[in-house]
PDB file of N, CA and C in Angstrom:
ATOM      1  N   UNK A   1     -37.789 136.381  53.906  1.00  0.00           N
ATOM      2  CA  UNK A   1     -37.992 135.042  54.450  1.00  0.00           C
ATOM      3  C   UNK A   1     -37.228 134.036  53.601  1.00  0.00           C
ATOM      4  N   UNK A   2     -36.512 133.152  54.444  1.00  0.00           N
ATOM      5  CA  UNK A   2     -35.505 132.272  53.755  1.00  0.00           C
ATOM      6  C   UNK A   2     -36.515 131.029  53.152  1.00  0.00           C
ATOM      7  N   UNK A   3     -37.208 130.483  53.241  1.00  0.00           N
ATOM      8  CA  UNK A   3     -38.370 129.519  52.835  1.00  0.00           C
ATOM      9  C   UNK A   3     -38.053 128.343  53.285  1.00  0.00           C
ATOM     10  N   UNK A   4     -37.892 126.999  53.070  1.00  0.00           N
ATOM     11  CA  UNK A   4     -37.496 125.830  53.706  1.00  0.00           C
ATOM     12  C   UNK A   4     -36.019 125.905  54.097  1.00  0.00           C
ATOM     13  N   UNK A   5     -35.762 125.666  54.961  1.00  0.00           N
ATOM     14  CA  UNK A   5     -34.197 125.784  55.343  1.00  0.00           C
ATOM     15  C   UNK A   5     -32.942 124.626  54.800  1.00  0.00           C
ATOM     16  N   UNK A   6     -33.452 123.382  54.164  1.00  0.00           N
ATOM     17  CA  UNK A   6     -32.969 122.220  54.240  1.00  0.00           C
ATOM     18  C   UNK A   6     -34.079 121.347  52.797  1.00  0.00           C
ATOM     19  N   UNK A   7     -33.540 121.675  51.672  1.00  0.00           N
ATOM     20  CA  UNK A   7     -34.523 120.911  50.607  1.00  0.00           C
ATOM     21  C   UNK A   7     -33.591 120.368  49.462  1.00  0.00           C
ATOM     22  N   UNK A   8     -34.568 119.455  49.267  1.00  0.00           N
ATOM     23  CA  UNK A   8     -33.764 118.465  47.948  1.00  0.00           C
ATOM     24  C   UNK A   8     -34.027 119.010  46.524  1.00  0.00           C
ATOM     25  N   UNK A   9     -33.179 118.725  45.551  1.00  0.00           N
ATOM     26  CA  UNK A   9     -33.257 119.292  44.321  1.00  0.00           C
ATOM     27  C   UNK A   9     -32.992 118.091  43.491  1.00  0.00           C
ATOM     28  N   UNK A  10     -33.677 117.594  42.630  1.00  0.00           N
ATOM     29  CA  UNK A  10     -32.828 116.910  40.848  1.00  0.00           C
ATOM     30  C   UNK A  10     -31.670 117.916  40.230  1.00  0.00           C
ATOM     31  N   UNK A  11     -31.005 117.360  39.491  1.00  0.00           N
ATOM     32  CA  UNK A  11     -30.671 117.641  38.570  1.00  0.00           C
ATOM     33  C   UNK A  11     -29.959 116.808  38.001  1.00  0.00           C
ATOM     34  N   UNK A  12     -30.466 116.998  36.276  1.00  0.00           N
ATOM     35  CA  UNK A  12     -30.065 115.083  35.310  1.00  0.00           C
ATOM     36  C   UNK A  12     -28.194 115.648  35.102  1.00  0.00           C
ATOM     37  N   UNK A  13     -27.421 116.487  35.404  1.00  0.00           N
ATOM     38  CA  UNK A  13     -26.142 116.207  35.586  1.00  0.00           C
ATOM     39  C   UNK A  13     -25.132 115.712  36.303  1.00  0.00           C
ATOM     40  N   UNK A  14     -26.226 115.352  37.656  1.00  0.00           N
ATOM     41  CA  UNK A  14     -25.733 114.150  38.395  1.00  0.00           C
ATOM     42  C   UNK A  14     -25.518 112.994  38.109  1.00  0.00           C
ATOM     43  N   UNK A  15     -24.531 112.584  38.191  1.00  0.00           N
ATOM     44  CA  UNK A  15     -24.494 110.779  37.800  1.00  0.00           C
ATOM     45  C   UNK A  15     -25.122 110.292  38.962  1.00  0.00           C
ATOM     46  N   UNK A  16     -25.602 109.261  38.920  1.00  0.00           N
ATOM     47  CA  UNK A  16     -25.990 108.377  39.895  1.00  0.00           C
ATOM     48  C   UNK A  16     -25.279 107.903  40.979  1.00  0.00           C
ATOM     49  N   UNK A  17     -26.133 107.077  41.640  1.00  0.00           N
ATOM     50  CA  UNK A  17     -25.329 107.298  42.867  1.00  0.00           C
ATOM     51  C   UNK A  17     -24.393 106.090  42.580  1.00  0.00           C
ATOM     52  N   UNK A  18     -23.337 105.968  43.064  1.00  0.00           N
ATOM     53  CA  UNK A  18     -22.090 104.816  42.455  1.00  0.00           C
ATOM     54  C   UNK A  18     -22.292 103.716  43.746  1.00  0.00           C
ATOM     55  N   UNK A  19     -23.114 103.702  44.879  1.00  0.00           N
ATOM     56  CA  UNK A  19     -23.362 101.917  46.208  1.00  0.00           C
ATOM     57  C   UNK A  19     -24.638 102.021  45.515  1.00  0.00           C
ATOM     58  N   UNK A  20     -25.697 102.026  45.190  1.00  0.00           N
ATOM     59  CA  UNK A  20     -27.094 101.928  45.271  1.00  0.00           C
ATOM     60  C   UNK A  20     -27.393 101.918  43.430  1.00  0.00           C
ATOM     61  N   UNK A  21     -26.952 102.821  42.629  1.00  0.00           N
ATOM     62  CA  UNK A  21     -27.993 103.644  41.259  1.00  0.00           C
ATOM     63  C   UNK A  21     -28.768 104.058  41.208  1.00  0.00           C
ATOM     64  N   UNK A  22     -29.425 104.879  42.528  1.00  0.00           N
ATOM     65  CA  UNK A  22     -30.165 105.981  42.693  1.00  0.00           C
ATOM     66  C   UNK A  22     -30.160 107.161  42.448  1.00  0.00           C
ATOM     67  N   UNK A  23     -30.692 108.260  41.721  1.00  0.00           N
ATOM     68  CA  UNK A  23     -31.079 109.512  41.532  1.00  0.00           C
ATOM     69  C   UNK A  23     -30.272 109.763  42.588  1.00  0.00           C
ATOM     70  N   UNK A  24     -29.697 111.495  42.148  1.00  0.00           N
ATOM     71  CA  UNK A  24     -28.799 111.672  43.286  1.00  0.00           C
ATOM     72  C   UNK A  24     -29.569 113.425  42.798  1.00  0.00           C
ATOM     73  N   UNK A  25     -29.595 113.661  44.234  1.00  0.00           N
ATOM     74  CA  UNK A  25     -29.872 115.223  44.820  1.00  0.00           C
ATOM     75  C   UNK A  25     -29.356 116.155  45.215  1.00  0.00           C
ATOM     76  N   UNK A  26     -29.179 117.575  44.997  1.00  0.00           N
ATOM     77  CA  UNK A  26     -28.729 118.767  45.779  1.00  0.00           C
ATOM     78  C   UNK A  26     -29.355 118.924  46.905  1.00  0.00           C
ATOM     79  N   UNK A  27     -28.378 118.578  47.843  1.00  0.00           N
ATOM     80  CA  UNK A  27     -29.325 118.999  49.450  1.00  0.00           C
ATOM     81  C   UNK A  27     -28.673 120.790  49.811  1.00  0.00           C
ATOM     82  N   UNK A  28     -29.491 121.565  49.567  1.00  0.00           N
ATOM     83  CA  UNK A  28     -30.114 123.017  49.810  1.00  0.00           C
ATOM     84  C   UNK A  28     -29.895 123.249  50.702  1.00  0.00           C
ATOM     85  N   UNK A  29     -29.023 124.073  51.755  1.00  0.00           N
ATOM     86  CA  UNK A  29     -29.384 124.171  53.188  1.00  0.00           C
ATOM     87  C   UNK A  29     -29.034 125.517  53.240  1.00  0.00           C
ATOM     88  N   UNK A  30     -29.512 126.449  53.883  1.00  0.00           N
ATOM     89  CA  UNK A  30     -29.905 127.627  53.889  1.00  0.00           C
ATOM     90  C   UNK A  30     -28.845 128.069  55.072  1.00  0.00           C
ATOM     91  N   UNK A  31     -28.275 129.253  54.978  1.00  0.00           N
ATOM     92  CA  UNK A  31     -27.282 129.701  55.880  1.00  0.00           C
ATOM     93  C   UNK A  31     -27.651 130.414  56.788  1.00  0.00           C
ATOM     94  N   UNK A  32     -27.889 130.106  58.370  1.00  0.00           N
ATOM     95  CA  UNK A  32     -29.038 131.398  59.238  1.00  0.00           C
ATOM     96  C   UNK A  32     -28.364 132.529  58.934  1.00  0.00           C
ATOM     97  N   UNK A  33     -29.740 133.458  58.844  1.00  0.00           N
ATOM     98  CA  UNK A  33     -29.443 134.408  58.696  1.00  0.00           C
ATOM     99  C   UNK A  33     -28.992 135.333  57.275  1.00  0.00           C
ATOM    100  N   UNK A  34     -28.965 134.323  56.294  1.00  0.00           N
ATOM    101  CA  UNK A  34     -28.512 135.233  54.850  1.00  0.00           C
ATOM    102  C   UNK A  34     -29.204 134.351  53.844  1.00  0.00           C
ATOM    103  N   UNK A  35     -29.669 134.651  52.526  1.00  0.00           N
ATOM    104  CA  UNK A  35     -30.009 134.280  51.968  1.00  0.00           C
ATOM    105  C   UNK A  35     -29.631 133.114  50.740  1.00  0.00           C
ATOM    106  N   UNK A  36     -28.213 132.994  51.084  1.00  0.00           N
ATOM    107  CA  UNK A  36     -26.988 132.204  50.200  1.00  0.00           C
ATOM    108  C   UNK A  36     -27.247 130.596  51.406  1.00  0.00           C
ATOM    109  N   UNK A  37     -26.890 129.934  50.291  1.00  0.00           N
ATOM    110  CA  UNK A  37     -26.988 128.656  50.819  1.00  0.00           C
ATOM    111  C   UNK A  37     -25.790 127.917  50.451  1.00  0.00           C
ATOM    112  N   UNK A  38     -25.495 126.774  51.277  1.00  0.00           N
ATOM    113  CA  UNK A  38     -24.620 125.674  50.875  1.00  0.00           C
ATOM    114  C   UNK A  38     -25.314 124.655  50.274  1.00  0.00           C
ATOM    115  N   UNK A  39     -24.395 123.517  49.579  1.00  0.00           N
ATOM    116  CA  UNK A  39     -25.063 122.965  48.633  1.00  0.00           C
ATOM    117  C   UNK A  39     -23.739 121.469  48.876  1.00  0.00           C
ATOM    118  N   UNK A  40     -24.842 120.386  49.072  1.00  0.00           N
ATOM    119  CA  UNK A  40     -24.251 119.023  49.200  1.00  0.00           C
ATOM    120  C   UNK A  40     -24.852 118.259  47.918  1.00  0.00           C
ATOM    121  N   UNK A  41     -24.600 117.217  47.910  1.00  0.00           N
ATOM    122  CA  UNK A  41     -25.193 116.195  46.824  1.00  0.00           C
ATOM    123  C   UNK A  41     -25.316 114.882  47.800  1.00  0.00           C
ATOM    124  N   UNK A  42     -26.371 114.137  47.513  1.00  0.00           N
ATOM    125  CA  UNK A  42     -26.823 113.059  48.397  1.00  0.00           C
ATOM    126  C   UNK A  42     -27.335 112.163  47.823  1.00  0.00           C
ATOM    127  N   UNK A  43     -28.016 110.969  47.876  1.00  0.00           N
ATOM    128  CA  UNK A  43     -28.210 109.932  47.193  1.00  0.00           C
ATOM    129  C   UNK A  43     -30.056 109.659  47.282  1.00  0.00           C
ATOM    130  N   UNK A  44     -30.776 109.735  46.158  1.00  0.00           N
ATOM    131  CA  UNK A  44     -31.968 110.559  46.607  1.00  0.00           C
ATOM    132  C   UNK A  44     -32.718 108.926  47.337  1.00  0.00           C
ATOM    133  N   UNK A  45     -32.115 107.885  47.247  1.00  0.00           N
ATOM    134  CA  UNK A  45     -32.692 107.108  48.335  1.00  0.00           C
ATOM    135  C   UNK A  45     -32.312 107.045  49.485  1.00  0.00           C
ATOM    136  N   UNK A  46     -33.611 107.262  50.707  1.00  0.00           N
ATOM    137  CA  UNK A  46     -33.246 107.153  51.798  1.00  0.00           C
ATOM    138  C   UNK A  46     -32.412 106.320  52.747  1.00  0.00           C
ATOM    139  N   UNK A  47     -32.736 104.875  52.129  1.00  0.00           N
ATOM    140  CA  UNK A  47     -31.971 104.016  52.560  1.00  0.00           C
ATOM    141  C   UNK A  47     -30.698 103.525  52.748  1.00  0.00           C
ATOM    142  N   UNK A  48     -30.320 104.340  51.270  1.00  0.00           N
ATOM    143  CA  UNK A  48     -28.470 104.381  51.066  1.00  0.00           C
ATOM    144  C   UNK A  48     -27.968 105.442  51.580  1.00  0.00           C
ATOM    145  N   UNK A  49     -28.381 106.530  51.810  1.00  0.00           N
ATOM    146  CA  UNK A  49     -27.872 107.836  52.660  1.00  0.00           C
ATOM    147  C   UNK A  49     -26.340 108.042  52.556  1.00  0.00           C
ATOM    148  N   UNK A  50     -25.753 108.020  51.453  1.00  0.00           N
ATOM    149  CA  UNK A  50     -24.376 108.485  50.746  1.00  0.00           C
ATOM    150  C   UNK A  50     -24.618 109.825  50.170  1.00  0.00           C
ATOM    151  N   UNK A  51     -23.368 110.876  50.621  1.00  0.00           N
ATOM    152  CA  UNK A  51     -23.337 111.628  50.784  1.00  0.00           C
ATOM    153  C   UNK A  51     -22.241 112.784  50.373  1.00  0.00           C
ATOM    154  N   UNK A  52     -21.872 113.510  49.681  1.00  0.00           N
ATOM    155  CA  UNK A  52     -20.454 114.343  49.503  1.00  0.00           C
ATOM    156  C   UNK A  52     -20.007 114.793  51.224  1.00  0.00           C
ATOM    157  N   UNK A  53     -18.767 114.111  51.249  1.00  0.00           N
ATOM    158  CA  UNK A  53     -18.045 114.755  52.278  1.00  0.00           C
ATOM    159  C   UNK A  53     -18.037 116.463  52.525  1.00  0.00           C
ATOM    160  N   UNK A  54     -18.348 116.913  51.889  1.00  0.00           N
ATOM    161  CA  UNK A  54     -18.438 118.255  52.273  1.00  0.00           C
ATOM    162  C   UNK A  54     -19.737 118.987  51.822  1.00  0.00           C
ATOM    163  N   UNK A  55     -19.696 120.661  51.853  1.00  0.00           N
ATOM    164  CA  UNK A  55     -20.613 121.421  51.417  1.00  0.00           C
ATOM    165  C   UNK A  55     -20.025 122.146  50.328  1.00  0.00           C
ATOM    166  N   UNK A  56     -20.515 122.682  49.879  1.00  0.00           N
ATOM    167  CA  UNK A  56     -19.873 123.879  48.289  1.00  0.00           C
ATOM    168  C   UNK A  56     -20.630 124.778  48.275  1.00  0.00           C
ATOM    169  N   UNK A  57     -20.175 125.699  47.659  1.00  0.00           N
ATOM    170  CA  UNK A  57     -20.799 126.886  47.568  1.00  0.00           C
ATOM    171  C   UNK A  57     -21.331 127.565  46.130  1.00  0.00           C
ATOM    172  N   UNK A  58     -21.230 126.495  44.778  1.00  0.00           N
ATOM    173  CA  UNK A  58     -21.748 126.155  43.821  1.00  0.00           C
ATOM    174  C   UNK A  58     -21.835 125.009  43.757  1.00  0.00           C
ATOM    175  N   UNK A  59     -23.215 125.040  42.670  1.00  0.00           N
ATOM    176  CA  UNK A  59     -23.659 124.065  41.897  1.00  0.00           C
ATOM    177  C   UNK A  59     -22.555 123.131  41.076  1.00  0.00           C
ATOM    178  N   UNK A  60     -21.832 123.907  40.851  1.00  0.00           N
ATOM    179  CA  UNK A  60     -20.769 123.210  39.658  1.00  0.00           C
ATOM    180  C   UNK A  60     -19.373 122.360  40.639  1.00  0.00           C
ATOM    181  N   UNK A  61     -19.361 123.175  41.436  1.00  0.00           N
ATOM    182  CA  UNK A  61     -18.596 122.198  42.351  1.00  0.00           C
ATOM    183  C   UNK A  61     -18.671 121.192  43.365  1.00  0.00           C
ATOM    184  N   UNK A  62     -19.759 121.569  43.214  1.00  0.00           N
ATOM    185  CA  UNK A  62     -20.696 119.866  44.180  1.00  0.00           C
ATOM    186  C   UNK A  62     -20.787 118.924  43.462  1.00  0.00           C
ATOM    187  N   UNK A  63     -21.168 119.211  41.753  1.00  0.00           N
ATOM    188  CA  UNK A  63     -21.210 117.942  40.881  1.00  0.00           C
ATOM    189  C   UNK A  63     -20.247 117.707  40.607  1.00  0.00           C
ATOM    190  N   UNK A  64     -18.830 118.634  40.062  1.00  0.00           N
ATOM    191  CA  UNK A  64     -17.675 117.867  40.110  1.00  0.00           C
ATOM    192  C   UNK A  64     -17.269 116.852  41.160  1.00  0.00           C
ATOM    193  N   UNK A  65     -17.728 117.295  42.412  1.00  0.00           N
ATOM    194  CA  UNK A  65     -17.024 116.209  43.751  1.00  0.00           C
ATOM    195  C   UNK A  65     -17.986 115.237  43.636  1.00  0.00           C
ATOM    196  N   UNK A  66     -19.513 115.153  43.529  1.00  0.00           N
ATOM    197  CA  UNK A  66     -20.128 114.010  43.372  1.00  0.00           C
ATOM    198  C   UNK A  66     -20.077 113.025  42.468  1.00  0.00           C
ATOM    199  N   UNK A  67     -19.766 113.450  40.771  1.00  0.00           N
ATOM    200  CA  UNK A  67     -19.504 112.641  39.474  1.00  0.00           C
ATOM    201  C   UNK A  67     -17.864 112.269  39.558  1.00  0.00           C
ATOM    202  N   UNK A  68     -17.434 112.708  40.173  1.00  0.00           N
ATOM    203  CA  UNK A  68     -15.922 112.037  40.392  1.00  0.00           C
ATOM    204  C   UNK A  68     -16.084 110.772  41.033  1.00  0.00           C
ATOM    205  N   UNK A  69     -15.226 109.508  40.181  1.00  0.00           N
ATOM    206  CA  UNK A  69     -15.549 108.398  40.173  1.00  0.00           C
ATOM    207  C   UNK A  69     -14.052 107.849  40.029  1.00  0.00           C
ATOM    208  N   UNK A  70     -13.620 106.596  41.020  1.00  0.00           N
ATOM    209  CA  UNK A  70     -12.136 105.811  40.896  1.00  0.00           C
ATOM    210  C   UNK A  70     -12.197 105.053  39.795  1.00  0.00           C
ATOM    211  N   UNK A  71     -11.626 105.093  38.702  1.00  0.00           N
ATOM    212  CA  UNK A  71     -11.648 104.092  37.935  1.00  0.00           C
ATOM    213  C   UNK A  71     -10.520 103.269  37.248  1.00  0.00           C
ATOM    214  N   UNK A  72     -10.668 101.845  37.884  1.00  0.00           N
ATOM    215  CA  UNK A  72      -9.909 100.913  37.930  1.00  0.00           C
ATOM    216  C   UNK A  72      -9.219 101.048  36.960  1.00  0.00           C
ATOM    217  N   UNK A  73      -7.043 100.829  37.162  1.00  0.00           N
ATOM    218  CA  UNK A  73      -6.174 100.667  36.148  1.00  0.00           C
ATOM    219  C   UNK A  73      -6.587  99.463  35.842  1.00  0.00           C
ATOM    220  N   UNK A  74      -5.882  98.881  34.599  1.00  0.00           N
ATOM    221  CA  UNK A  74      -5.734  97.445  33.929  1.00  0.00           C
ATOM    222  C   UNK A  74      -3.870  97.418  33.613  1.00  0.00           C
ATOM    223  N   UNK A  75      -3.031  96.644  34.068  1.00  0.00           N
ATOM    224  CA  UNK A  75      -2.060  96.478  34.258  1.00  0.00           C
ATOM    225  C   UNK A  75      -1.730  95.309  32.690  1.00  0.00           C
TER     226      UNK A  75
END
């Protein structure tokens, strides 16, 4: 049995969320049928609902795409 199909996770190696400064989450989503899941990062307030453009298939590469941040040249 796969258990919740679709669940949120912490973890403090997330940076925050960069529109809001909300706790940011691993959204869990379970693959029908197999026990491996994909893995997004999301913004753990509901209201701001920012999101990684994609899914990953580790932990480590969801936080690289989520803690990746533009940061302004100075000329």
């Amino acid at each position: 049995m796969l258990g919740n199909a679709n669940r949120l996770e912490t973890d403090e190696r997330l940076s925050s969320c960069p529109f809001c400064g909300s706790q940011a989450a691993f959204r869990l989503k379970d693959k029908a049928g197999h026990e491996k899941h994909t893995i997004s990062v999301e913004c753990y307030n509901s209201s701001c609902g920012v999101m990684t453009p994609e899914h990953y298939a580790t932990r480590e590469k969801a936080i690289e795409a989520w803690n990746r941040r533009v940061h302004p040249t100075t000329d």
